[in-house]
Protein backbone atom coordinates (compact mmCIF):
# COMPACT_ATOMS: atom_id res chain seq x y z
CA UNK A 1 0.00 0.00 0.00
CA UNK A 2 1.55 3.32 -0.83
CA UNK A 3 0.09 6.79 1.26
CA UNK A 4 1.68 10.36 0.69
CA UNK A 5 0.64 12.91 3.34
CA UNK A 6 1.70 16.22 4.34
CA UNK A 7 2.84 17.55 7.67
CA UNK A 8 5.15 19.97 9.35
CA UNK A 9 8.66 19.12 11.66
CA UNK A 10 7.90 19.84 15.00
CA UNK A 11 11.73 19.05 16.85
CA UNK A 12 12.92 17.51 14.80
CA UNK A 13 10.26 14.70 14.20
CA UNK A 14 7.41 15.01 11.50
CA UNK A 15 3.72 15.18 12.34
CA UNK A 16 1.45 14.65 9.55
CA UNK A 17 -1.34 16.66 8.84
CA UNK A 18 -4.04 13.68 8.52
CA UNK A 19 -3.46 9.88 10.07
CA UNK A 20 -2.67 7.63 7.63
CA UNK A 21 -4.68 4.21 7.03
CA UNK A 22 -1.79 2.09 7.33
CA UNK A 23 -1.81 -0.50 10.31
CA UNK A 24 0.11 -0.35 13.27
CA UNK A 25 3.96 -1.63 13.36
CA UNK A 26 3.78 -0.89 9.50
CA UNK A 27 7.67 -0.86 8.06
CA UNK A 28 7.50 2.16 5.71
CA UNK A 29 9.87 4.03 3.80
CA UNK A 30 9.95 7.68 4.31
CA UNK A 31 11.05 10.52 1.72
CA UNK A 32 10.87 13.61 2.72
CA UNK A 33 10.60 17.18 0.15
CA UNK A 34 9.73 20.19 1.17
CA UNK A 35 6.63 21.25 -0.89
CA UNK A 36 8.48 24.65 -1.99
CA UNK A 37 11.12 22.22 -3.50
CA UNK A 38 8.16 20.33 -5.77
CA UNK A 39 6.42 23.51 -6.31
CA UNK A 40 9.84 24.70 -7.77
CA UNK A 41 10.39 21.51 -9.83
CA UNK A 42 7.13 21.17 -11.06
CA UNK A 43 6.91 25.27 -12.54
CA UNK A 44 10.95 24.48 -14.19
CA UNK A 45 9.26 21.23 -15.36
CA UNK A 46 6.53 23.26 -16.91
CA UNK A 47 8.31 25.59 -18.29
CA UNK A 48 10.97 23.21 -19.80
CA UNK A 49 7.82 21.06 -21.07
CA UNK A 50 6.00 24.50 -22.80
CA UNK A 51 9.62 25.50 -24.57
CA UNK A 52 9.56 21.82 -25.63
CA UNK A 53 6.14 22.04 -27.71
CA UNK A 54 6.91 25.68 -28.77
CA UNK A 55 10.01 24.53 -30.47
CA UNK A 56 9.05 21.21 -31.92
CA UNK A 57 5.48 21.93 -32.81
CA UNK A 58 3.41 18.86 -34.30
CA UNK A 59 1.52 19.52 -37.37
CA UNK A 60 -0.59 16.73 -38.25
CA UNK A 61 -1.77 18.16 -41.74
CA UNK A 62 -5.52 17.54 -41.29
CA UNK A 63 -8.54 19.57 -42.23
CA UNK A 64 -9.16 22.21 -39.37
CA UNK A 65 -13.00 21.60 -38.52
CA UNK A 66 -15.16 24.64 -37.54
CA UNK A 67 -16.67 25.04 -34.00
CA UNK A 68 -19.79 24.35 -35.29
CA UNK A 69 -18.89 21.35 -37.66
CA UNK A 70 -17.13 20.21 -33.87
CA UNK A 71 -20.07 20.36 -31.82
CA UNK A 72 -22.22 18.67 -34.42
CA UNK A 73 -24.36 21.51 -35.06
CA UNK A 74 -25.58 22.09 -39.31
């Protein structure tokens, strides 16, 4: 079973927002990011992934339908 929670570090030990539903004497692994770190990597990400598209742009070479032909309406 896989969980991912959030919480804070209180002295140096983590307290999670929400209990998890796993059951007691559970081995786990733990990774810990601080969400300004994924928030970071997922905006770079993003970006990288926009730049990507804008530079390599796929042009499939179809007819272009209008929005009314698109919503079925003649």
């Amino acid at each position: 079973m896989k969980a991912e929670a959030t919480g804070i570090v209180l002295g140096g030990a983590l307290q999670l927002d929400e209990q998890l539903t796993l059951p007691d004497h559970s081995r786990v692994r733990v990774a810990v990011e601080t969400i300004e770190d994924a928030k970071t990597r997922y905006r770079e990400g993003l970006k990288a992934w926009k730049e990507l598209c804008e530079a390599h742009p796929i042009h499939a070479g179809g007819r272009r339908f209008t929005r009314d032909e698109l919503h079925g309406r003649r």
